[in-house]
Protein backbone atom coordinates (compact mmCIF):
# COMPACT_ATOMS: atom_id res chain seq x y z
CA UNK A 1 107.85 128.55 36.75
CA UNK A 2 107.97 129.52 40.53
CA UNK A 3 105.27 131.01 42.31
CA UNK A 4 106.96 131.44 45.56
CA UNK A 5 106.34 128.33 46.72
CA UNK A 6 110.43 126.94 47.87
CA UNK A 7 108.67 123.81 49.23
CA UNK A 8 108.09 122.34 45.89
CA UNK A 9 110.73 123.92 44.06
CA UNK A 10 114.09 122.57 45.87
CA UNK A 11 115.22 119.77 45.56
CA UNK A 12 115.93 118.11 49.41
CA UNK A 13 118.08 115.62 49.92
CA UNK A 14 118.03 113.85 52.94
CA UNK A 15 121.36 113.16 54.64
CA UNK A 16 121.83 110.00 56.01
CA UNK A 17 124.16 110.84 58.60
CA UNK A 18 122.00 113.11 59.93
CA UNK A 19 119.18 110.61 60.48
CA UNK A 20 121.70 108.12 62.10
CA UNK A 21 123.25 110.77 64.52
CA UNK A 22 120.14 111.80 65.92
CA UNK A 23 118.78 109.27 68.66
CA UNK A 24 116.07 107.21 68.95
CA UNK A 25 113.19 107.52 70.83
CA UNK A 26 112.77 104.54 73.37
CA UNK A 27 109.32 103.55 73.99
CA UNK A 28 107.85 104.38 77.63
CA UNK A 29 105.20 102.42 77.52
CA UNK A 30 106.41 99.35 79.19
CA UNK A 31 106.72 101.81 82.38
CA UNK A 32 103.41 103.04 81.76
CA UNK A 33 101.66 99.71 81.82
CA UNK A 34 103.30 98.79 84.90
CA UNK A 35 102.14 101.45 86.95
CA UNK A 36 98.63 101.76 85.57
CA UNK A 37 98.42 97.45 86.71
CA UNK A 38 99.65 98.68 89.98
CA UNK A 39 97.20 101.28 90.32
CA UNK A 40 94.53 99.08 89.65
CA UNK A 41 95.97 96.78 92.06
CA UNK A 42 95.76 99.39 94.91
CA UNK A 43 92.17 100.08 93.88
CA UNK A 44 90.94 96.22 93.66
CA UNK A 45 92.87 96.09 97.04
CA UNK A 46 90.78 98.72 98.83
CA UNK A 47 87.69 97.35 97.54
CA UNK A 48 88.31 93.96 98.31
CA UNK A 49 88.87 95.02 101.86
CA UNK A 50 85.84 97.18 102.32
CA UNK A 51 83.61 94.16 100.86
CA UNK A 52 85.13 91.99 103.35
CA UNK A 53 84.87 94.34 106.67
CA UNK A 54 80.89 95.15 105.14
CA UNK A 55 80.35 91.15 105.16
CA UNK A 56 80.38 90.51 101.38
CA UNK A 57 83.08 87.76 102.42
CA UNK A 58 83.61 85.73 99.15
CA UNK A 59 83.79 88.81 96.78
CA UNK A 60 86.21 90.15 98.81
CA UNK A 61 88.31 87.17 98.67
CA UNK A 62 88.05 87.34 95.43
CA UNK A 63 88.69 90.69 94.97
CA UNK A 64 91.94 90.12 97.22
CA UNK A 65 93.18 87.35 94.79
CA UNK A 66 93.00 89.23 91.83
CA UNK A 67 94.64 92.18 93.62
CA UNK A 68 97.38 89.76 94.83
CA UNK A 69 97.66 88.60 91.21
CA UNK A 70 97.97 92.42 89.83
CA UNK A 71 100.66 93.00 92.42
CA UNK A 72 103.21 90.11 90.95
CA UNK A 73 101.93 91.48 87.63
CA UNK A 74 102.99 94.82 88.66
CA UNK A 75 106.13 93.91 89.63
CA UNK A 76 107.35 91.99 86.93
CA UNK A 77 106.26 94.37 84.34
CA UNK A 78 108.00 96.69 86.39
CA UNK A 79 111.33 95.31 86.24
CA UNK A 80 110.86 94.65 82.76
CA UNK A 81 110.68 98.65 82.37
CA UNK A 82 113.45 99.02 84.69
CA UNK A 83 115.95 96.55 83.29
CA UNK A 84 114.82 97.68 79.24
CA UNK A 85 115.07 101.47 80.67
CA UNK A 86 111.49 101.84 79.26
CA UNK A 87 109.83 104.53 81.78
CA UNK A 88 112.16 103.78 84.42
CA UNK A 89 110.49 105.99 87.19
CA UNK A 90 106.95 103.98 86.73
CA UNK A 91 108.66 101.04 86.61
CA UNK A 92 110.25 101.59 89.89
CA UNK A 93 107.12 103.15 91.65
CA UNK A 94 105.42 99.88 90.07
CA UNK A 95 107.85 97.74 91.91
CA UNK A 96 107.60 99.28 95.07
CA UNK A 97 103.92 99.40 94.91
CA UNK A 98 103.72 95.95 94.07
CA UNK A 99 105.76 95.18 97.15
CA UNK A 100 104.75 97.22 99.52
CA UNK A 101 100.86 97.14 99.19
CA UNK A 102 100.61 93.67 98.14
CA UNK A 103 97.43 92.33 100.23
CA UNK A 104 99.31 88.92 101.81
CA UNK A 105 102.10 91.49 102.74
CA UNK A 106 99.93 94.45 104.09
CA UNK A 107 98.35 91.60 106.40
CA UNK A 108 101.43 90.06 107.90
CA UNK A 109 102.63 93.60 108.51
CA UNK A 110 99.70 94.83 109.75
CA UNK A 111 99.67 91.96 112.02
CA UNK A 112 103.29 91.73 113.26
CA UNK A 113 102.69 95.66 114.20
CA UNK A 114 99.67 94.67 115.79
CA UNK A 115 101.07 92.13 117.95
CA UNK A 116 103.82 94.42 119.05
């Protein structure tokens, strides 16, 4: 007895070649992740440097380590999402991020422009 309900009353069969023709999702999180570490290291950078200009030396320092440490973290999580093509655009903007604002290399560019 039907009461208008089709849900319950066909029978569906699922089609196997249907579910293998239709393409997998690939995860994006890898990109994600490598991004958000090189946000944070652009944050613990700029705090490490305004603690050491306000003459909290040592927690800047220490700040600046763990920001350098975030930076190779950034970068190698970003390659990982590059080369596994898992959120390829954070994973690039991780890697250039990591590079480019890495605290030992901000100094000694910083510092070759400054003795220009």
């Amino acid at each position: 007895m039907s009461d208008g309900l089709q849900i319950f009353d066909a029978s569906h069969e699922v089609d196997v070649a249907d579910e293998a023709a239709a393409p997998k999702r690939r995860p994006r999180w890898p990109g994600g992740l490598a991004g958000g570490l090189a946000i944070l290291m652009v944050v613990t950078a700029a705090v490490a440097f305004a603690l050491a200009t306000s003459g909290r030396f040592e927690l800047g320092l220490g700040l600046a380590i763990s920001a350098t440490l975030l930076s190779g973290l950034a970068v190698v999580a970003g390659l990982v999402a590059v080369i596994g093509r898992w959120g390829r655009g954070w994973g690039i903007a991780a890697i250039a991020v990591g590079v480019l604002l890495n605290p030992v290399v901000l100094l000694l560019g910083l510092s070759w422009l400054g003795a220009l």
